[in-house]
Protein backbone atom coordinates (compact mmCIF):
# COMPACT_ATOMS: atom_id res chain seq x y z
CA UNK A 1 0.00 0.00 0.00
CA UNK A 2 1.49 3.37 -0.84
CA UNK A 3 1.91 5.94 1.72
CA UNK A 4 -1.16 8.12 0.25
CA UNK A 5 -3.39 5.06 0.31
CA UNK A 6 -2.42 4.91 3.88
CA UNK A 7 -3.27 8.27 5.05
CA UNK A 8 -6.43 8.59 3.34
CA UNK A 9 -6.98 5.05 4.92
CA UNK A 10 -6.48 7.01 8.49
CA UNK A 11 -8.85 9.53 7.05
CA UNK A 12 -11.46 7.47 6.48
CA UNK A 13 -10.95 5.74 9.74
CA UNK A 14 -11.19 9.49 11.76
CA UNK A 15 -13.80 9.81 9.67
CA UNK A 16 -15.78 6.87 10.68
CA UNK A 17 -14.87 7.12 14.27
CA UNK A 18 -16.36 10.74 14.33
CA UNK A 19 -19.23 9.85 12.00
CA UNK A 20 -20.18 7.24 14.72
CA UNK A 21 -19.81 9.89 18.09
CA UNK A 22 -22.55 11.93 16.30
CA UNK A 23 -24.54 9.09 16.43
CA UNK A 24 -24.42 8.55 12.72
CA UNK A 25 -24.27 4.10 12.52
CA UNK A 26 -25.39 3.64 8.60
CA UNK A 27 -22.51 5.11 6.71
CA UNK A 28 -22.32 5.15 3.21
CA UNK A 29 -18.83 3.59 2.76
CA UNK A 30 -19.29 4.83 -0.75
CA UNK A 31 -20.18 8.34 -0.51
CA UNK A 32 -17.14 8.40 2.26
CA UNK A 33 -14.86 6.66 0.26
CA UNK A 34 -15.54 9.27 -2.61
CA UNK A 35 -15.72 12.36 0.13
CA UNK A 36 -11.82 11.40 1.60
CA UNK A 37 -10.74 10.79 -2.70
CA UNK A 38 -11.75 14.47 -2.70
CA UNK A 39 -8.71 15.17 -0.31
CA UNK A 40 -6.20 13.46 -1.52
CA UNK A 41 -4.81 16.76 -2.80
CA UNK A 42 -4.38 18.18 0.88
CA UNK A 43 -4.08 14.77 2.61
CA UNK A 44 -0.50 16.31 4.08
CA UNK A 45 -2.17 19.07 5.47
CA UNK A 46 -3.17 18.54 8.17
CA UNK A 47 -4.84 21.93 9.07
CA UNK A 48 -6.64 22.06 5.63
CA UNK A 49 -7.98 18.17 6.59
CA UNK A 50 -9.46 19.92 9.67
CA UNK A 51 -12.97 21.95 10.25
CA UNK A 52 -13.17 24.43 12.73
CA UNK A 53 -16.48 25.17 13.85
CA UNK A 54 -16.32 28.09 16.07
CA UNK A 55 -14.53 30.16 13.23
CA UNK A 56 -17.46 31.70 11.06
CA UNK A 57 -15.25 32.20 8.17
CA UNK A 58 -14.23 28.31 8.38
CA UNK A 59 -17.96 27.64 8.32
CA UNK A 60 -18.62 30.43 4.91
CA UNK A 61 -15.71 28.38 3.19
CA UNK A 62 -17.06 25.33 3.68
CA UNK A 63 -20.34 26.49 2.33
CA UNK A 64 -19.15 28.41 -0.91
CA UNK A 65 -16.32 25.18 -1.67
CA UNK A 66 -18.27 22.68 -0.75
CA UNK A 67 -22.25 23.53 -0.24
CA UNK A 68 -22.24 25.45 -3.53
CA UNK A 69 -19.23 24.62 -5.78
CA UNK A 70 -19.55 20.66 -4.78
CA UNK A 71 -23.85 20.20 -4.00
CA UNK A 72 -24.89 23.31 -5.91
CA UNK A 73 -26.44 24.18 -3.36
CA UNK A 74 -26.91 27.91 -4.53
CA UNK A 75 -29.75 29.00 -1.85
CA UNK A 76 -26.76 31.04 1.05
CA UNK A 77 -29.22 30.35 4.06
CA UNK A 78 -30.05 27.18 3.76
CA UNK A 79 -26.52 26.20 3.23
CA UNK A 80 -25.53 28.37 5.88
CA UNK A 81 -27.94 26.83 8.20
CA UNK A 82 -26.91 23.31 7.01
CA UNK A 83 -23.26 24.25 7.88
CA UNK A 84 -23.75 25.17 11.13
CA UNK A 85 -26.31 22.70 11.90
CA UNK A 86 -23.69 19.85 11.45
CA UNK A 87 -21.00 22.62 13.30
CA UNK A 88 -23.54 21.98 16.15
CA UNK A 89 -23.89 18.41 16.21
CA UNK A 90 -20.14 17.88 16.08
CA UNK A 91 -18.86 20.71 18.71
CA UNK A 92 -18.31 17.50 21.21
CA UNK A 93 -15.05 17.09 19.13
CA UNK A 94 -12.24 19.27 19.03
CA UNK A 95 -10.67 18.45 16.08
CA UNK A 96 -13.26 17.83 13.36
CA UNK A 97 -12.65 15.38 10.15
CA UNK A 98 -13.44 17.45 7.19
CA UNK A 99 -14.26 14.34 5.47
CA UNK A 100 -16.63 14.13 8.33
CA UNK A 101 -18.06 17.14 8.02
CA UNK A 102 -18.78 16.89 4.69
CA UNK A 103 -20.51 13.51 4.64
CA UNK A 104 -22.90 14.96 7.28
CA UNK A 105 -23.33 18.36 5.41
CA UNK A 106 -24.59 16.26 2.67
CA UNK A 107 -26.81 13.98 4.69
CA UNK A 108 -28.23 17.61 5.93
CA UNK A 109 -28.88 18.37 2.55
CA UNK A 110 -30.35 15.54 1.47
């Protein structure tokens, strides 16, 4: 296994762990496995592979790169309120998975 197959294997791993604290037990292994793919770009950093959800800009990023670019999701507020809706549910953990976060934003969205 090649050393980027093994860190997005930790990645999806985190990912899972976390999925699983916010009480989330049916995971799409393929939506996740195609959600930590996504990263493979930043998959060295590890700041970028992290969501803070306290920091409001953070939150606006993830909804204009992710919400809008990724879901076209184009309605602002209802991404916004998607956003921090899974913020909320995963403020129990400090250090927050983006592939995490993005697998719920999308389960939010529907």
């Amino acid at each position: 296994m090649s050393e980027l197959h093994e860190k997005l294997a930790k990645l999806k791993t985190q990912a899972t762990n976390q999925l699983n604290e916010c009480g989330v037990s049916d995971i799409d292994d393929e939506l996740l496995d195609k959600l930590v793919g996504n990263l493979r770009l930043i998959v060295d950093n590890k700041d970028a592979l992290l969501v803070s959800g306290a920091d409001e800009s953070e939150l606006e990023t993830v909804r204009k790169n992710f919400v809008v670019k990724k879901l076209g999701v184009e309605d602002k507020e209802k991404g916004a309120t998607m956003v921090k809706a899974v913020a909320d549910k995963m403020s129990g953990i400090r250090m927050k998975n983006r592939a995490a976060f993005y697998y719920m934003v999308q389960q939010e969205l529907g």
